[in-house]
C-alpha atoms as a PDB file:
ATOM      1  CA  UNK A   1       0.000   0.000   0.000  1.00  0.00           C
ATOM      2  CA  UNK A   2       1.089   3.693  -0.445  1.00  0.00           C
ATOM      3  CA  UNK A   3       1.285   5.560   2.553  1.00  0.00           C
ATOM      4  CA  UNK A   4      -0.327   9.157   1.326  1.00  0.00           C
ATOM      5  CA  UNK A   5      -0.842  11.724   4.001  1.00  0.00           C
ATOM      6  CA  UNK A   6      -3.169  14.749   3.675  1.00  0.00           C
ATOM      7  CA  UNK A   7      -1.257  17.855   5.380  1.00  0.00           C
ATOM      8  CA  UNK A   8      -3.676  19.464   8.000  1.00  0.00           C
ATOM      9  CA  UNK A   9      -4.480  22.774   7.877  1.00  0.00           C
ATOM     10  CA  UNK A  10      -2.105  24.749  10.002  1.00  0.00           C
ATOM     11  CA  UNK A  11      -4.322  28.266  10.815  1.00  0.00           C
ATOM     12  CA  UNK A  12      -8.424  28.506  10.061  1.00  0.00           C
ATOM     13  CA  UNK A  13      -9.333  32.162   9.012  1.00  0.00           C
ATOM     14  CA  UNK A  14     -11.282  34.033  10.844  1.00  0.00           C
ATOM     15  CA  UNK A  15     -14.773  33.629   9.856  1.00  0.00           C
ATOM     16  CA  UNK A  16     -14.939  37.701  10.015  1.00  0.00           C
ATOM     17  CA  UNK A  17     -12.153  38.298   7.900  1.00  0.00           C
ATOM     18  CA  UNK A  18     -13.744  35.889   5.545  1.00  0.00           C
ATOM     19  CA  UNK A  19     -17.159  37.095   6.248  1.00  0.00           C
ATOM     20  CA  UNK A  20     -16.614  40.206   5.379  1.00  0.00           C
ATOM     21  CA  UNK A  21     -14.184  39.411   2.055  1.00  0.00           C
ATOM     22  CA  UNK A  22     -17.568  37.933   0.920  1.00  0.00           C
ATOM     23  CA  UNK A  23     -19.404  40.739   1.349  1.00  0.00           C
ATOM     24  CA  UNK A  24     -17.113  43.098  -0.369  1.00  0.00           C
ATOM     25  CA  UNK A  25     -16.891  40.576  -3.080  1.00  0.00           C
ATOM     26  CA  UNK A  26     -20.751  40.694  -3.841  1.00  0.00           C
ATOM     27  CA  UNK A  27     -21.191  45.030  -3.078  1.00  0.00           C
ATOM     28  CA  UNK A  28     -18.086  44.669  -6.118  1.00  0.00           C
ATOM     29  CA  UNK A  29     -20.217  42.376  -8.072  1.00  0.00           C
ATOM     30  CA  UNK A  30     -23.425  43.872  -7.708  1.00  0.00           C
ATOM     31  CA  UNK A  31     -21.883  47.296  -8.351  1.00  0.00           C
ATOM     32  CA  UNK A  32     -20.245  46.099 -11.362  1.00  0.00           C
ATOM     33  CA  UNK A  33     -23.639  44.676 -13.033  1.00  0.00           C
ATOM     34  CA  UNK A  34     -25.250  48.242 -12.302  1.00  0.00           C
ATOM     35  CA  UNK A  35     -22.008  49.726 -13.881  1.00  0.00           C
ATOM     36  CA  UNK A  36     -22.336  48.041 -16.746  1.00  0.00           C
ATOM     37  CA  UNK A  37     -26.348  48.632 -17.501  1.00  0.00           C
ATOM     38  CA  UNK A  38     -25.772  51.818 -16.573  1.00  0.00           C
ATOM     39  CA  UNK A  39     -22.563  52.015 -19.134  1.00  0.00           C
ATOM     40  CA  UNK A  40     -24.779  50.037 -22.243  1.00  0.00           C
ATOM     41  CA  UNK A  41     -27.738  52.211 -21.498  1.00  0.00           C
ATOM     42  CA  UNK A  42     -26.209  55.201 -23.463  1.00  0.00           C
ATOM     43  CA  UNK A  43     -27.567  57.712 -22.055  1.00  0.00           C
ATOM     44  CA  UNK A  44     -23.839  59.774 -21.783  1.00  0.00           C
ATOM     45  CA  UNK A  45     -22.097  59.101 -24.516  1.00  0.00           C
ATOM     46  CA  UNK A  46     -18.870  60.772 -23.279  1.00  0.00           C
ATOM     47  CA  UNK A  47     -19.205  58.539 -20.249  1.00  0.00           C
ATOM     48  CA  UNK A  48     -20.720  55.335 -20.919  1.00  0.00           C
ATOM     49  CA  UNK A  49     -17.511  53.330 -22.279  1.00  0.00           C
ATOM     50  CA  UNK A  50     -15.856  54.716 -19.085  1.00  0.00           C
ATOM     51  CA  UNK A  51     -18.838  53.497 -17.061  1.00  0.00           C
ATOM     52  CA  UNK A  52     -18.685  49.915 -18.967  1.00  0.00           C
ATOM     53  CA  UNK A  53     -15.015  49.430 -18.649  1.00  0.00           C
ATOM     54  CA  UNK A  54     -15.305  49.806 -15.007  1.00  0.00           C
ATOM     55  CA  UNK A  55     -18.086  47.134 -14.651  1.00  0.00           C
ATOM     56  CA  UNK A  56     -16.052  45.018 -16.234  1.00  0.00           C
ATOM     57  CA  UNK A  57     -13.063  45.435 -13.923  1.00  0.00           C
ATOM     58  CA  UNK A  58     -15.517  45.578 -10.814  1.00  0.00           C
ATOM     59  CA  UNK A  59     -16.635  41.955 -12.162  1.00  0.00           C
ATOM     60  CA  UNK A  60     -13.716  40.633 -12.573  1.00  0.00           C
ATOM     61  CA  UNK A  61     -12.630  41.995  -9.251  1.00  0.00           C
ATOM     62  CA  UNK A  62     -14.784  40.591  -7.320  1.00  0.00           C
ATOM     63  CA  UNK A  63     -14.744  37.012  -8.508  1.00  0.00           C
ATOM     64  CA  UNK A  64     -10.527  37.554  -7.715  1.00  0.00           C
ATOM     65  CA  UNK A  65     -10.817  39.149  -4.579  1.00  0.00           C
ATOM     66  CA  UNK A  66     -12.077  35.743  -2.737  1.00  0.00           C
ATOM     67  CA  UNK A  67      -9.020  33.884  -4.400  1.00  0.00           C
ATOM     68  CA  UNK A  68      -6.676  36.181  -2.403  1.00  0.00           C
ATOM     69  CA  UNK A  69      -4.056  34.090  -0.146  1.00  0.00           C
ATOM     70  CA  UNK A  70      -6.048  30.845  -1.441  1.00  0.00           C
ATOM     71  CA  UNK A  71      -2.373  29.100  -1.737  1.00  0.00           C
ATOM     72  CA  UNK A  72      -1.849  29.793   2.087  1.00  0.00           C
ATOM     73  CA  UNK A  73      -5.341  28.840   3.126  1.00  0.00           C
ATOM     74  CA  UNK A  74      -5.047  25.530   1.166  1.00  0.00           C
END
């Protein structure tokens, strides 16, 4: 037989820390979708690419910010 181990985990987070990284994650997300309806609407045309572009990065943002320190958690 092989004799695999599984490390433990040395340190839980917090569950505020992560609590609120969660929260900030979905304010970015939800943000970002009204950024980018706001952005396609076209109701400024001198503004609405600006408006788009930053829905996208708000977006992205939050589906990154949860991945954070994922190689120490792990």
């Amino acid at each position: 037989m092989s004799d695999f181990q599984v490390n433990p985990r040395v340190k839980s987070e917090p569950s505020g820390a992560l609590f609120g990284r969660v929260l900030v994650a979905f304010v970015l997300f939800a943000g970002g979708l009204v950024l980018l309806g706001t952005g396609a609407s076209g109701g400024n045309p001198t503004l609405d690419p600006y408006l788009f572009v930053a829905g996208i990065l708000a977006v992205g943002l939050s589906f990154g910010l949860p991945m954070i320190g994922a190689h120490e958690r792990g």
